[in-house]
C-alpha atoms as a PDB file:
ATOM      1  CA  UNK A   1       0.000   0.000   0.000  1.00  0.00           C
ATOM      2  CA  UNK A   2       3.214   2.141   0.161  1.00  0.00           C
ATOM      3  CA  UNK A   3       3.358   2.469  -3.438  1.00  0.00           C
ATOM      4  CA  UNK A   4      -0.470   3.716  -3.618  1.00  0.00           C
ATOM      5  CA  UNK A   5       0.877   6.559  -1.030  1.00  0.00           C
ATOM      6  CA  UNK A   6       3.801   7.660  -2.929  1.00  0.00           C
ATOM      7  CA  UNK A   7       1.546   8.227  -6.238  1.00  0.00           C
ATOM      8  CA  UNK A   8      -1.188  10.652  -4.033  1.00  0.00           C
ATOM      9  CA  UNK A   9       1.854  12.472  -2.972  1.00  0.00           C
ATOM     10  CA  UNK A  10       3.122  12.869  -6.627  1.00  0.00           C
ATOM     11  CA  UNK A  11      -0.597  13.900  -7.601  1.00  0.00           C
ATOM     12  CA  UNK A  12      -0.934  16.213  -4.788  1.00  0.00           C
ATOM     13  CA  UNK A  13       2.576  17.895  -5.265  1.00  0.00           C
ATOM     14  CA  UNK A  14       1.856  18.683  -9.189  1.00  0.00           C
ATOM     15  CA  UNK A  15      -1.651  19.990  -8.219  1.00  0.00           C
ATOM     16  CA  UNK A  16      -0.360  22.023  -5.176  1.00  0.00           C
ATOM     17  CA  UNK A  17       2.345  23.228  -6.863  1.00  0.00           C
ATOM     18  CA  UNK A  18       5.230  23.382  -5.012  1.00  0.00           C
ATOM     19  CA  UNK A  19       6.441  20.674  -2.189  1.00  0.00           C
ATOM     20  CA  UNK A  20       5.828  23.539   0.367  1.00  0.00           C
ATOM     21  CA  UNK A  21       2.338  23.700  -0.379  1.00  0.00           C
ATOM     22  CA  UNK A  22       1.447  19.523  -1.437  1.00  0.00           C
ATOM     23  CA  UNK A  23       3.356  19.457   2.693  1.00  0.00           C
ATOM     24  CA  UNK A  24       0.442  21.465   3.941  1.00  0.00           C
ATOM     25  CA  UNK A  25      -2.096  20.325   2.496  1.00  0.00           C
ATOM     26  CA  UNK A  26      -0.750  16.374   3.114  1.00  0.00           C
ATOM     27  CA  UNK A  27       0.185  17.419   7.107  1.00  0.00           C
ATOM     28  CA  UNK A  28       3.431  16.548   6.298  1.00  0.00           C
ATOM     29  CA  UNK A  29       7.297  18.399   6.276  1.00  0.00           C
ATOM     30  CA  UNK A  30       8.593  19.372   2.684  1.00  0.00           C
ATOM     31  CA  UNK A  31      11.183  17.132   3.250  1.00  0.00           C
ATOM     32  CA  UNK A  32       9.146  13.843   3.663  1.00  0.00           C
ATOM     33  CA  UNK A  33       7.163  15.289   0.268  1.00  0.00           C
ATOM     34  CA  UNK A  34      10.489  15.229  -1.688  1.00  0.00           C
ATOM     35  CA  UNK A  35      11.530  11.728  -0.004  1.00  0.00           C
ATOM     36  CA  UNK A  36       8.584  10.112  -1.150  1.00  0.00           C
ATOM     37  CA  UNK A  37       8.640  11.683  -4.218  1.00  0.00           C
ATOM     38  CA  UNK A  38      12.161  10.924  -4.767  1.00  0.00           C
ATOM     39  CA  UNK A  39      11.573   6.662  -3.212  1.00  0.00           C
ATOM     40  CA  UNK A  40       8.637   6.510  -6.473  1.00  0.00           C
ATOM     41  CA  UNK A  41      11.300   7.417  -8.974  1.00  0.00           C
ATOM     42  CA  UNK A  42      13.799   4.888  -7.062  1.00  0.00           C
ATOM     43  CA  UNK A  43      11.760   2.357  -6.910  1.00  0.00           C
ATOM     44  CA  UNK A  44      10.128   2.587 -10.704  1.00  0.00           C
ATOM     45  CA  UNK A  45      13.619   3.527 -12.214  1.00  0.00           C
ATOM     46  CA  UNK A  46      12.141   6.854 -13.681  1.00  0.00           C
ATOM     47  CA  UNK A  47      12.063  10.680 -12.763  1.00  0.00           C
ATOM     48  CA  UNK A  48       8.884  12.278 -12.657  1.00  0.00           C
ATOM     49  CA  UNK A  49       9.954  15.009 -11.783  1.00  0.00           C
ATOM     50  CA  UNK A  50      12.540  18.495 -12.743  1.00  0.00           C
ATOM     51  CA  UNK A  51      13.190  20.195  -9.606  1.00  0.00           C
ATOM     52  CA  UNK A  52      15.021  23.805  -9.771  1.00  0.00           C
ATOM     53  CA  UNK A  53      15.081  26.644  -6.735  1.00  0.00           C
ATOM     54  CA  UNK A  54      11.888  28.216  -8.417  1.00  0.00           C
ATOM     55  CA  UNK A  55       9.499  25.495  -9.875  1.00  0.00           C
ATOM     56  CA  UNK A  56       8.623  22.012 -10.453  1.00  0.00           C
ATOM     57  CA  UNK A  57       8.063  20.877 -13.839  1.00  0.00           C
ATOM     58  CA  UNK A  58       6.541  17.201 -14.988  1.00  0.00           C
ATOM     59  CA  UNK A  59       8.942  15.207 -17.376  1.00  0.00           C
ATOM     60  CA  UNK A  60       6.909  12.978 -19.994  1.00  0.00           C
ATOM     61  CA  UNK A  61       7.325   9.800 -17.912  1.00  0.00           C
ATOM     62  CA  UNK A  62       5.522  12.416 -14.943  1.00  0.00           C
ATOM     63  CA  UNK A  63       2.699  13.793 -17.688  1.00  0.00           C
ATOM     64  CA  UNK A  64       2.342  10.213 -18.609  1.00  0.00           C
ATOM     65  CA  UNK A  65       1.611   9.091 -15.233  1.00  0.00           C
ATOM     66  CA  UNK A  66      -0.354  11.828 -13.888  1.00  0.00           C
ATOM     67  CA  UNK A  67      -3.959  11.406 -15.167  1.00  0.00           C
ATOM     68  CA  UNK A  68      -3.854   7.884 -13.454  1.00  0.00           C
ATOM     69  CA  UNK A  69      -2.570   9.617  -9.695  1.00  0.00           C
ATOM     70  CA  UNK A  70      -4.973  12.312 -10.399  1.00  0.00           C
ATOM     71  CA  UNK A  71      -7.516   9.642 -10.233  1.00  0.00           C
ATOM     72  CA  UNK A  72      -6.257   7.822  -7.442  1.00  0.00           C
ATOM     73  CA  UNK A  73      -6.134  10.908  -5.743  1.00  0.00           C
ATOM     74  CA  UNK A  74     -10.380  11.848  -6.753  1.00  0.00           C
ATOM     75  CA  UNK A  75     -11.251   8.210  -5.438  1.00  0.00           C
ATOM     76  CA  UNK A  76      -8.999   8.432  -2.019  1.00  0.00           C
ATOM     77  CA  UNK A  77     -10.973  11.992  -1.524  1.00  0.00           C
ATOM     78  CA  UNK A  78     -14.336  10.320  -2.589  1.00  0.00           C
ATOM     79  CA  UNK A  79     -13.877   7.684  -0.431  1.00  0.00           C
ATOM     80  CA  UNK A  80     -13.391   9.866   2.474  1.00  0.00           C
ATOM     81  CA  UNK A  81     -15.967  12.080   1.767  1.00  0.00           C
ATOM     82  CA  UNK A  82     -18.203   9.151   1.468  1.00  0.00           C
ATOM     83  CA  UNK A  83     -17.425   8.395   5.194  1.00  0.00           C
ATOM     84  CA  UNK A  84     -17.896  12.012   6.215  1.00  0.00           C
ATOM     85  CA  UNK A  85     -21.588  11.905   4.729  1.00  0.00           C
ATOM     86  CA  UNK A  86     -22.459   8.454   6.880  1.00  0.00           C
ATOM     87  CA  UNK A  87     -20.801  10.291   9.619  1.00  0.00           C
ATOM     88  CA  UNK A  88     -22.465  13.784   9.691  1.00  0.00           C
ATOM     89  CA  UNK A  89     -25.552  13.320   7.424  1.00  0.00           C
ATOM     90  CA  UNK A  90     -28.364  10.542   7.857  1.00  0.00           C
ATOM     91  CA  UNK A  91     -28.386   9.386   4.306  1.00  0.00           C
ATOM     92  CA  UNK A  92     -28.829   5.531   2.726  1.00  0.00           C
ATOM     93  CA  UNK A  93     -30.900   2.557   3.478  1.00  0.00           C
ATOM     94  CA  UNK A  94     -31.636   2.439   7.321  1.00  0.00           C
ATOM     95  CA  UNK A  95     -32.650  -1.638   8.006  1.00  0.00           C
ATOM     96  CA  UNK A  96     -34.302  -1.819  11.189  1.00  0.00           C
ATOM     97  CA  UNK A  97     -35.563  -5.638  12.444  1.00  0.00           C
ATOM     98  CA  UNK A  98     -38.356  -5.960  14.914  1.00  0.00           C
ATOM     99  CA  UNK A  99     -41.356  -8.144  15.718  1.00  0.00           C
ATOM    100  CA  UNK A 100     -44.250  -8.118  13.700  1.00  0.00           C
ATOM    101  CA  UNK A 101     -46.401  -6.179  16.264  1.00  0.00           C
ATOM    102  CA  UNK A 102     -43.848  -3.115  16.563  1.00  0.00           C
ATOM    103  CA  UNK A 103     -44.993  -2.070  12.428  1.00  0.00           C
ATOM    104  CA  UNK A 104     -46.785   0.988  13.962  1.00  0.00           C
ATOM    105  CA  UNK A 105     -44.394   1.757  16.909  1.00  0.00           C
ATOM    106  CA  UNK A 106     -41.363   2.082  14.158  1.00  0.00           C
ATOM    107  CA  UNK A 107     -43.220   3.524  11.440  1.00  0.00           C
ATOM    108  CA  UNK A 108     -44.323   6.516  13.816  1.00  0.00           C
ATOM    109  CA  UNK A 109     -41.148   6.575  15.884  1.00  0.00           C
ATOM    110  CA  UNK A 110     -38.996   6.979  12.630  1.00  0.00           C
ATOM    111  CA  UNK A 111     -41.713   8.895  10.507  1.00  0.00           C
ATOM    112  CA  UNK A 112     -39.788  12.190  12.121  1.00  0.00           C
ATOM    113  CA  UNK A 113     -36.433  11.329  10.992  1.00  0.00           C
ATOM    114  CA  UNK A 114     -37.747  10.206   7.572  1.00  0.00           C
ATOM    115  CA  UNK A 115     -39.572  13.896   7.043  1.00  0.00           C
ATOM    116  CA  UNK A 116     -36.253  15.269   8.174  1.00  0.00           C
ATOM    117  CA  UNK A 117     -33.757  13.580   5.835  1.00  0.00           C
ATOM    118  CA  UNK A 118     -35.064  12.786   2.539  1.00  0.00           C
ATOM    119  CA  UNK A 119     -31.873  11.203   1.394  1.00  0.00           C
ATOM    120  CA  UNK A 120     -32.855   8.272   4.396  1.00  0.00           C
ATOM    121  CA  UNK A 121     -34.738   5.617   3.168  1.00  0.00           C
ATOM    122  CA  UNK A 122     -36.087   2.498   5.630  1.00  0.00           C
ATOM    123  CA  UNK A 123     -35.821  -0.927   5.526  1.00  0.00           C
ATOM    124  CA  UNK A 124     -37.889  -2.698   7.755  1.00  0.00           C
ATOM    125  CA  UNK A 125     -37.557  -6.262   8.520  1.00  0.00           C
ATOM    126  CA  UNK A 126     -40.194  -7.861  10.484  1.00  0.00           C
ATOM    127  CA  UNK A 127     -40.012 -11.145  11.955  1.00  0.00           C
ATOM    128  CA  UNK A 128     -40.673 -12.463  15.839  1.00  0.00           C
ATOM    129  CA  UNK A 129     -38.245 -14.915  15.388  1.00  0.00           C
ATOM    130  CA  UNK A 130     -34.664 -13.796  16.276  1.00  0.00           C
ATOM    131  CA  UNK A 131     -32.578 -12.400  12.922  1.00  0.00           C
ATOM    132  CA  UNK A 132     -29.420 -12.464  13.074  1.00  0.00           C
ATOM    133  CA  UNK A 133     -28.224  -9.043  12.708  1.00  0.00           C
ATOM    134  CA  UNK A 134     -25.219  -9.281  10.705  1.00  0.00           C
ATOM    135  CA  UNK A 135     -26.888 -11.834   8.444  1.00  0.00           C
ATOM    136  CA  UNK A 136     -29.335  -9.303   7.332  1.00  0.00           C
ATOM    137  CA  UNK A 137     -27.216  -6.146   7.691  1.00  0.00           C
ATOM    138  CA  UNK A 138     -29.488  -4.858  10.519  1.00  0.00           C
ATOM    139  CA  UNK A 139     -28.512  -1.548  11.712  1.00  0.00           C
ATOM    140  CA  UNK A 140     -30.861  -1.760  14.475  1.00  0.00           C
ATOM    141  CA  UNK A 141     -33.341  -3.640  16.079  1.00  0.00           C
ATOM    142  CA  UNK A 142     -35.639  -4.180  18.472  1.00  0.00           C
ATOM    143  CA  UNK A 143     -36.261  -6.947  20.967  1.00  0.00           C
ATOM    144  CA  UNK A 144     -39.047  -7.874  23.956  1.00  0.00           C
ATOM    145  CA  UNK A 145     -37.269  -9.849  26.493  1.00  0.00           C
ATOM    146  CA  UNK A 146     -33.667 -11.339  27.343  1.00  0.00           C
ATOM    147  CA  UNK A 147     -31.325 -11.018  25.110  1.00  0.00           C
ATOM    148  CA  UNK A 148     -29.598 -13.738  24.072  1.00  0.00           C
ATOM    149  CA  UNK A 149     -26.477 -12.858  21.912  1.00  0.00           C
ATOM    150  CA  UNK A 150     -23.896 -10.739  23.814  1.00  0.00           C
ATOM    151  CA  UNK A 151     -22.015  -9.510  21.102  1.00  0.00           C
ATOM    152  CA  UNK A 152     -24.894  -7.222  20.633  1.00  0.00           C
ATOM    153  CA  UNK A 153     -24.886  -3.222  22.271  1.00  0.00           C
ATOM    154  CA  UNK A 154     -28.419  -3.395  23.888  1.00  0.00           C
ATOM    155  CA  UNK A 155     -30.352   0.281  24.866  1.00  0.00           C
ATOM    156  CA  UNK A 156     -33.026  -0.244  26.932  1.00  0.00           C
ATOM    157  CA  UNK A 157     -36.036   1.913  25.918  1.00  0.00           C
ATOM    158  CA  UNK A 158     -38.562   1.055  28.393  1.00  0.00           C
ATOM    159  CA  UNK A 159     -40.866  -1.860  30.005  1.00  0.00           C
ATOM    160  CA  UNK A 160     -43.854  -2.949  28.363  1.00  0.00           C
ATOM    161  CA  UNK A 161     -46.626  -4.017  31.144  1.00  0.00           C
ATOM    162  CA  UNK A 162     -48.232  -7.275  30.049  1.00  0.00           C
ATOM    163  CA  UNK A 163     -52.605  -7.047  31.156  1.00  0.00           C
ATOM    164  CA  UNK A 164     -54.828  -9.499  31.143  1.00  0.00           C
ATOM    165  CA  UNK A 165     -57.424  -9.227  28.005  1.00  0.00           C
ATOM    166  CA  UNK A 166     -60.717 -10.915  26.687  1.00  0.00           C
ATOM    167  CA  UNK A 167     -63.335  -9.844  24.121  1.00  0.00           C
ATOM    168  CA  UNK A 168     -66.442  -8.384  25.449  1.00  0.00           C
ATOM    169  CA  UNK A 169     -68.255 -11.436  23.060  1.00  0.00           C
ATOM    170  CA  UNK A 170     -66.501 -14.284  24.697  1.00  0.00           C
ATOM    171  CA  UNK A 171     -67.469 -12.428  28.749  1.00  0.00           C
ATOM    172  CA  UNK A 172     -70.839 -12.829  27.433  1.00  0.00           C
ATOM    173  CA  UNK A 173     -70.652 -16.185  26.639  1.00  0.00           C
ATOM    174  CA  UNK A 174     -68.299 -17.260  29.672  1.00  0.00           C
ATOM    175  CA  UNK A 175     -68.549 -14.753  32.061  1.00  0.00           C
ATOM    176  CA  UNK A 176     -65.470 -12.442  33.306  1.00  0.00           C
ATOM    177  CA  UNK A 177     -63.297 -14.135  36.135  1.00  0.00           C
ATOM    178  CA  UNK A 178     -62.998 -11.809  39.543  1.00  0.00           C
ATOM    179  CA  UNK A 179     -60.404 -13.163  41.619  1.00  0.00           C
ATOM    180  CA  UNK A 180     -57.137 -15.171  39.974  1.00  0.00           C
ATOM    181  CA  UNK A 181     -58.643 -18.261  41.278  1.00  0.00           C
ATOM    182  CA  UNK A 182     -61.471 -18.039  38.271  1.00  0.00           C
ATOM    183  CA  UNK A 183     -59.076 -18.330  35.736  1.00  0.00           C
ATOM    184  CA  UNK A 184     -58.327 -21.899  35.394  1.00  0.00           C
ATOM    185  CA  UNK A 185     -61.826 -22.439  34.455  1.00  0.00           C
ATOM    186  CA  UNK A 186     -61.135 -20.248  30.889  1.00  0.00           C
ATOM    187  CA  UNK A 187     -60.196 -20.646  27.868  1.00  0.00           C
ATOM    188  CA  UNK A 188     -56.462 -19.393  27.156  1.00  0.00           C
ATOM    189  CA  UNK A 189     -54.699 -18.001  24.467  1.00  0.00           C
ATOM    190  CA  UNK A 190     -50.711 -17.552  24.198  1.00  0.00           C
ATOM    191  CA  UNK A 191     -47.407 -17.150  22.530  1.00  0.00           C
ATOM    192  CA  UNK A 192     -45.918 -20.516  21.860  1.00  0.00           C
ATOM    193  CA  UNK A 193     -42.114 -19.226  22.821  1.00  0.00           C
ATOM    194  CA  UNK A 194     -43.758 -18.310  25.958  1.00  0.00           C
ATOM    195  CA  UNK A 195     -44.902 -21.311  27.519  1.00  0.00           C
ATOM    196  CA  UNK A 196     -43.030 -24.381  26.308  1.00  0.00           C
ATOM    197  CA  UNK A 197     -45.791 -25.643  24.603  1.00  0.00           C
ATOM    198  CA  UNK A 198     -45.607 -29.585  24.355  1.00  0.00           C
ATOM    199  CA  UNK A 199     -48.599 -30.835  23.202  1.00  0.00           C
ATOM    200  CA  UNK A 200     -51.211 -33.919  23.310  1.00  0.00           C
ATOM    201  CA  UNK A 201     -52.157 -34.810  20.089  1.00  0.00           C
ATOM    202  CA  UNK A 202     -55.449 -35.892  21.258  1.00  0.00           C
ATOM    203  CA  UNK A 203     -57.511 -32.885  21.049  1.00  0.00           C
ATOM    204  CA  UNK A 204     -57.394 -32.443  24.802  1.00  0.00           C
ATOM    205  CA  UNK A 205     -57.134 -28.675  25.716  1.00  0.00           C
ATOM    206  CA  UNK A 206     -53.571 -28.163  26.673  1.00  0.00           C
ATOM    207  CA  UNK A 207     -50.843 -28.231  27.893  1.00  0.00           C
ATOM    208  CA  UNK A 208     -50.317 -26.267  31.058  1.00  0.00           C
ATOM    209  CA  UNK A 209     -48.581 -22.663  31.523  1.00  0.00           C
ATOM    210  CA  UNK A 210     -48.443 -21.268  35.184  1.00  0.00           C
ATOM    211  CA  UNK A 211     -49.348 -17.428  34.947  1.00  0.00           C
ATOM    212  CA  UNK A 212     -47.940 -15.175  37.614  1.00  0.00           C
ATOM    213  CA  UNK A 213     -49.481 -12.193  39.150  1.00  0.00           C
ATOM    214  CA  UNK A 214     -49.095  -9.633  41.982  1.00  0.00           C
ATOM    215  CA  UNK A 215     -51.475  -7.751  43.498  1.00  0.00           C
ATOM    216  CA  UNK A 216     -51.050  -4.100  44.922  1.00  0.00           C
ATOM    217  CA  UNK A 217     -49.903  -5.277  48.496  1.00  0.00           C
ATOM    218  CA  UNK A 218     -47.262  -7.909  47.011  1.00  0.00           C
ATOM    219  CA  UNK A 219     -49.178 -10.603  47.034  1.00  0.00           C
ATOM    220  CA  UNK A 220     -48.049 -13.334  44.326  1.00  0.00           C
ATOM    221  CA  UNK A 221     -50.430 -15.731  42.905  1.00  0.00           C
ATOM    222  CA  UNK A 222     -49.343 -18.955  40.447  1.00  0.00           C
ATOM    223  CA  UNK A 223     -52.344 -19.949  38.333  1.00  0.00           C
ATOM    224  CA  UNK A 224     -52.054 -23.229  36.235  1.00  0.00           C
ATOM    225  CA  UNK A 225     -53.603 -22.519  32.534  1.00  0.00           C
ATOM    226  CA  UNK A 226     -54.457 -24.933  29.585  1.00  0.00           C
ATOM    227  CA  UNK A 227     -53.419 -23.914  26.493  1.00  0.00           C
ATOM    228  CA  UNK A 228     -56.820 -23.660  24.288  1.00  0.00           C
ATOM    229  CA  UNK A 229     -54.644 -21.982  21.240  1.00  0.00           C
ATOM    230  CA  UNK A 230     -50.693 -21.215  20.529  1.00  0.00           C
ATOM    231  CA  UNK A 231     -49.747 -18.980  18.329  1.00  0.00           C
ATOM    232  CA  UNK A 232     -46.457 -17.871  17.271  1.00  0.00           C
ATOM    233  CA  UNK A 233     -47.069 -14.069  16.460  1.00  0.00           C
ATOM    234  CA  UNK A 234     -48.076 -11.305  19.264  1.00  0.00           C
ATOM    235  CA  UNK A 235     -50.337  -9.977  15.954  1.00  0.00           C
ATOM    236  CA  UNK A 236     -52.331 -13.125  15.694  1.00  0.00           C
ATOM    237  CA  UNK A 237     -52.731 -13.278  19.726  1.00  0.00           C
ATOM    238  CA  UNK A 238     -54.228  -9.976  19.503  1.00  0.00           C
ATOM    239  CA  UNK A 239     -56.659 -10.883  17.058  1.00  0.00           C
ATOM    240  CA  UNK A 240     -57.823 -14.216  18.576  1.00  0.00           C
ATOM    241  CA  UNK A 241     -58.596 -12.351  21.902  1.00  0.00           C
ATOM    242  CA  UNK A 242     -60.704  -9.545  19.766  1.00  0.00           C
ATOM    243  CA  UNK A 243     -62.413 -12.385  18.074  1.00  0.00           C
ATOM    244  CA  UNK A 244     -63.803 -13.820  21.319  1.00  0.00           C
ATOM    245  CA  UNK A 245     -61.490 -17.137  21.695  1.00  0.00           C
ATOM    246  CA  UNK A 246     -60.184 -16.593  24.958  1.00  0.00           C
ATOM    247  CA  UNK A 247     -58.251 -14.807  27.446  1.00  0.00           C
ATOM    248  CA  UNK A 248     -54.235 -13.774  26.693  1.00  0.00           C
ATOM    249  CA  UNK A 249     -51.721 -12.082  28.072  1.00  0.00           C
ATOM    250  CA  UNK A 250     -50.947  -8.591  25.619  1.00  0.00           C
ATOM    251  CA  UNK A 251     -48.849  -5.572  26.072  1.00  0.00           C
ATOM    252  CA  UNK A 252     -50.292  -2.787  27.622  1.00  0.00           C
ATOM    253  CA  UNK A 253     -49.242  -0.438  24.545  1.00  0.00           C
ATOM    254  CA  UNK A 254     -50.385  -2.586  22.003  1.00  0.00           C
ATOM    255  CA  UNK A 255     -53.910  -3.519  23.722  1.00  0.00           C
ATOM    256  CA  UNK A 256     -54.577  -0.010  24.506  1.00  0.00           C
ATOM    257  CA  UNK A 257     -56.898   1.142  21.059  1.00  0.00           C
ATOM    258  CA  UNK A 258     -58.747  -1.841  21.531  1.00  0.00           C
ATOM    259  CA  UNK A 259     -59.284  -1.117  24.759  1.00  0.00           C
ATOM    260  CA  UNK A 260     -60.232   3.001  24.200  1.00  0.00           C
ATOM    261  CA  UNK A 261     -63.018   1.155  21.472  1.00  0.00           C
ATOM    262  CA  UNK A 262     -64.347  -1.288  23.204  1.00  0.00           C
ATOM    263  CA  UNK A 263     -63.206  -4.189  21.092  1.00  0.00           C
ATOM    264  CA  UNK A 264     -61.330  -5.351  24.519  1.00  0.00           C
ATOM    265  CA  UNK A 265     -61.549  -5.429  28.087  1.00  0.00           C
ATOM    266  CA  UNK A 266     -58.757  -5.500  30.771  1.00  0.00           C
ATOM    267  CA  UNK A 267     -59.496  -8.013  33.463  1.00  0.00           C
ATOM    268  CA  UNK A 268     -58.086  -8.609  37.264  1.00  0.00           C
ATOM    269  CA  UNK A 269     -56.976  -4.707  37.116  1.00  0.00           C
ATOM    270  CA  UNK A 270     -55.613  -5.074  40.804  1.00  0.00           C
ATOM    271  CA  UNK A 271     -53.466  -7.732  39.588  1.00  0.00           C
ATOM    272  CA  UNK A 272     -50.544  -6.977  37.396  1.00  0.00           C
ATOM    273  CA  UNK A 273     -48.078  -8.854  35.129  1.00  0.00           C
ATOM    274  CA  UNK A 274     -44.597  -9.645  34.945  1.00  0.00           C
ATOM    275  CA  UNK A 275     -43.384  -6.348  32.217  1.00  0.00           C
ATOM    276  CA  UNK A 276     -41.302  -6.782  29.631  1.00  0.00           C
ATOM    277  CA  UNK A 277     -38.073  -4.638  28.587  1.00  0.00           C
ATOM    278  CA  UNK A 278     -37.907  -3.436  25.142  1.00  0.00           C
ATOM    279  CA  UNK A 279     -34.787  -3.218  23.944  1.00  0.00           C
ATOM    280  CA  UNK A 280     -32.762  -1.517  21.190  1.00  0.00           C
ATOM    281  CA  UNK A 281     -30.099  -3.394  19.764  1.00  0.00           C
ATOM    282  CA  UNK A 282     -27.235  -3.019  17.400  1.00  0.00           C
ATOM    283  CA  UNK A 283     -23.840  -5.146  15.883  1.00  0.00           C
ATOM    284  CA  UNK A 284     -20.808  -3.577  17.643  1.00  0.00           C
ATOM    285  CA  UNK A 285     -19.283  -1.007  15.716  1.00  0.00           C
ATOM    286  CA  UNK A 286     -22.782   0.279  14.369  1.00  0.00           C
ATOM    287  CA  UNK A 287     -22.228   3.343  16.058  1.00  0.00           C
ATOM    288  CA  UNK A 288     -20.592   6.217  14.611  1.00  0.00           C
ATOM    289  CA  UNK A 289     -22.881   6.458  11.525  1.00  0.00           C
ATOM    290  CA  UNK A 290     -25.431   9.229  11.015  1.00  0.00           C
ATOM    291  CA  UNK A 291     -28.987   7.444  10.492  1.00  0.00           C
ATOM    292  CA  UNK A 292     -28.271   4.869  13.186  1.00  0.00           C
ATOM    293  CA  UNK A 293     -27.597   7.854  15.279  1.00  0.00           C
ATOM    294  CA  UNK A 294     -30.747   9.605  14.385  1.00  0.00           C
ATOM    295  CA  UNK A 295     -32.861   6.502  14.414  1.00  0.00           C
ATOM    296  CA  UNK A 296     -31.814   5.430  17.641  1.00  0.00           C
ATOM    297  CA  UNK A 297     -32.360   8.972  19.633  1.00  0.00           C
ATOM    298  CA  UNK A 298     -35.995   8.509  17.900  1.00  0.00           C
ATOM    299  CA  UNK A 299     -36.774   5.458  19.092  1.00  0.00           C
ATOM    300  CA  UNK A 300     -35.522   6.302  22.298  1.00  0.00           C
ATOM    301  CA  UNK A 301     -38.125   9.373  22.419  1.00  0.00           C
ATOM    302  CA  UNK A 302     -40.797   7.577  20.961  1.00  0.00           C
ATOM    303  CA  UNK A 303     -40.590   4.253  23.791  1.00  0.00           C
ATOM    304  CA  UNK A 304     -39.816   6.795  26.921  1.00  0.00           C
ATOM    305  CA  UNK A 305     -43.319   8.858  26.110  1.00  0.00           C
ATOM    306  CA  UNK A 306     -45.058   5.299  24.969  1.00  0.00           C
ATOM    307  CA  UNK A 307     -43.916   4.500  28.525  1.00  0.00           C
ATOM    308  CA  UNK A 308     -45.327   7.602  30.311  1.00  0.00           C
ATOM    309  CA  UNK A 309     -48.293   7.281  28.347  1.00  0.00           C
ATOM    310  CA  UNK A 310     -49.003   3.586  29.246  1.00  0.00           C
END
C-alpha cells in the first residue's frame, strides 16, 4: 500500500504546486514530500519530476503518469468524503428488524427522521423470530425480552406491562373471572415461545402454563392454565382475543386502542403482570454512523413517552 501513497503524494505535489504547499495540504514536512517523491522514482527507475530553486516541472514519464494519480487521488478523496456523509448526514438505506407487532411503533417513531432527511430511506424487517443481525445487515433492532447474543450493544427503551385481556363477546358467553382463582376455568390463548408448549395430540385442551401475578400489596399468585390456542405471532394473539377465543396475556401499549373502542376489556386490574423490557439493539461497531444515530435517539423518544403514556 506504500506504493499507492507515494503516487497521491506525486498527484498532490503537481496539483499544489510546489512541495511547500502539497506538505500542507498532506500534514506533512517538505522534506518527507520530496523523499517520497524521490523513493517513487527509485523504486520505478524513472524521474517524474525536474526540480530547480523556483518550480517544479513534470517530465513525460511524470505527464504520462499523472492522469492515473490524479484519479487515485479523486477516489482516495471520494472515499473519504463518502465516510464524512455516513458520519455527519443521515443518508442511505436504514434496516431496522423488529417483531411483527412493533410495524406501527417504528413507522411513527422513525416517521420524524424520515420527514427530516429525505436522502434516508427504511428498511424494515419484520419477523418475531430472532434475525441475526449481521446476516441481514441490521442496523438496528428491536427486541421484547432477554437477550440472548452478547455480542450485541443493547439500549433499553422502556418496560412494556403485560394485562390481562378478553373480548367483550366471549365475557358474554363465559362470564369475566374476579379473583385469579377463576381463571383456570377459561379458555387461554398464548405465545408458543412463551410457555413451552408440548402438546397432546389428542384434542385435549392443553398443555399447562403457570401465569404469575401480583397484586397491589405484594401478594403473588401462580395460576395453572391450559393452552386452548398457541400462536407464534403477538399480531395473531391480539386478534384471537378480539375475536372472542379466549383470554391472553398482551402488552399494555399494544392492547390499549382496543381497549379506548371497546373491542377489549382489561381483566383482574388489581393484579398486574410480569413487564417486559424493550430493547434496542445493534452489531458492535454500528455506532458512529449518522442514520443509526438519528434513528436510535428517535426510538428512544418515541418508547420513553409510549412508557409515560401507558
Amino acid at each position: 500500500m506504500e506504493d499507492l501513497r507515494q503516487y497521491a503524494v506525486f498527484a498532490e505535489t503537481v496539483s499544489a504546486g510546489s512541495m511547500s504547499a502539497a506538505a500542507k495540504r498532506l500534514r506533512m514536512t517538505p522534506s518527507a514530500v520530496s523523499q517520497t517523491i524521490r523513493a517513487l522514482e527509485a523504486r520505478t527507475g524513472v524521474v517524474l519530476l525536474h526540480r530547480s530553486t523556483r518550480k517544479l516541472a513534470l517530465t513525460e514519464a511524470g505527464e504520462r503518469c499523472l492522469p492515473y494519480c490524479k484519479r487515485l487521488l479523486e477516489a482516495r478523496n471520494g472515499a473519504t468524503a463518502s465516510l464524512e456523509q455516513a458520519r455527519d448526514a443521515p443518508t442511505g438505506e436504514l434496516r431496522v428488524a423488529a417483531p411483527i407487532g412493533f410495524a406501527a411503533h417504528i413507522s411513527t417513531a422513525l416517521a420524524p427522521v424520515l420527514a427530516d432527511w429525505p436522502g434516508l430511506r427504511l428498511k424494515l424487517i419484520l419477523d418475531d423470530r430472532l434475525v441475526d443481525l449481521i446476516d441481514v445487515r441490521v442496523d438496528l433492532a428491536v427486541r421484547v425480552g432477554g437477550l440472548p447474543d452478547t455480542n450485541w450493544i443493547g439500549r433499553k427503551l422502556c418496560d412494556f406491562e403485560g394485562i390481562l385481556c378478553a373480548s367483550p363477546a366471549y365475557l358474554g358467553r363465559r362470564g369475566s373471572p374476579a379473583t385469579p382463582a377463576d381463571l383456570p376455568g377459561h379458555h387461554w390463548l398464548a405465545m408458543e415461545g412463551d410457555t413451552n408448549l408440548t402438546g397432546r395430540g389428542n384434542g385435549e385442551p392443553g398443555p399447562e402454563t403457570a401465569l404469575e401475578l401480583t397484586d397491589g400489596k405484594g401478594r403473588r399468585e401462580r395460576v395453572p392454565l391450559a393452552i386452548r390456542i398457541g400462536t407464534t405471532s403477538q399480531v395473531a394473539l391480539q386478534q384471537l382475543c378480539e375475536e372472542g377465543m379466549g383470554l391472553a396475556s398482551l402488552f399494555h401499549p399494544d392492547a390499549r386502542p382496543a381497549l379506548e373502542q371497546g373491542r377489549l376489556v382489561r381483566l383482574l386490574p388489581d393484579w398486574r403482570l410480569p413487564s417486559a423490557p424493550v430493547t434496542m439493539v445493534m452489531p458492535k461497531g454500528g455506532g458512529g454512523v449518522a442514520k443509526v444515530g438519528v434513528a436510535a435517539d428517535a426510538l428512544q423518544r418515541y418508547f420513553a413517552a409510549l412508557s409515560i403514556a401507558g
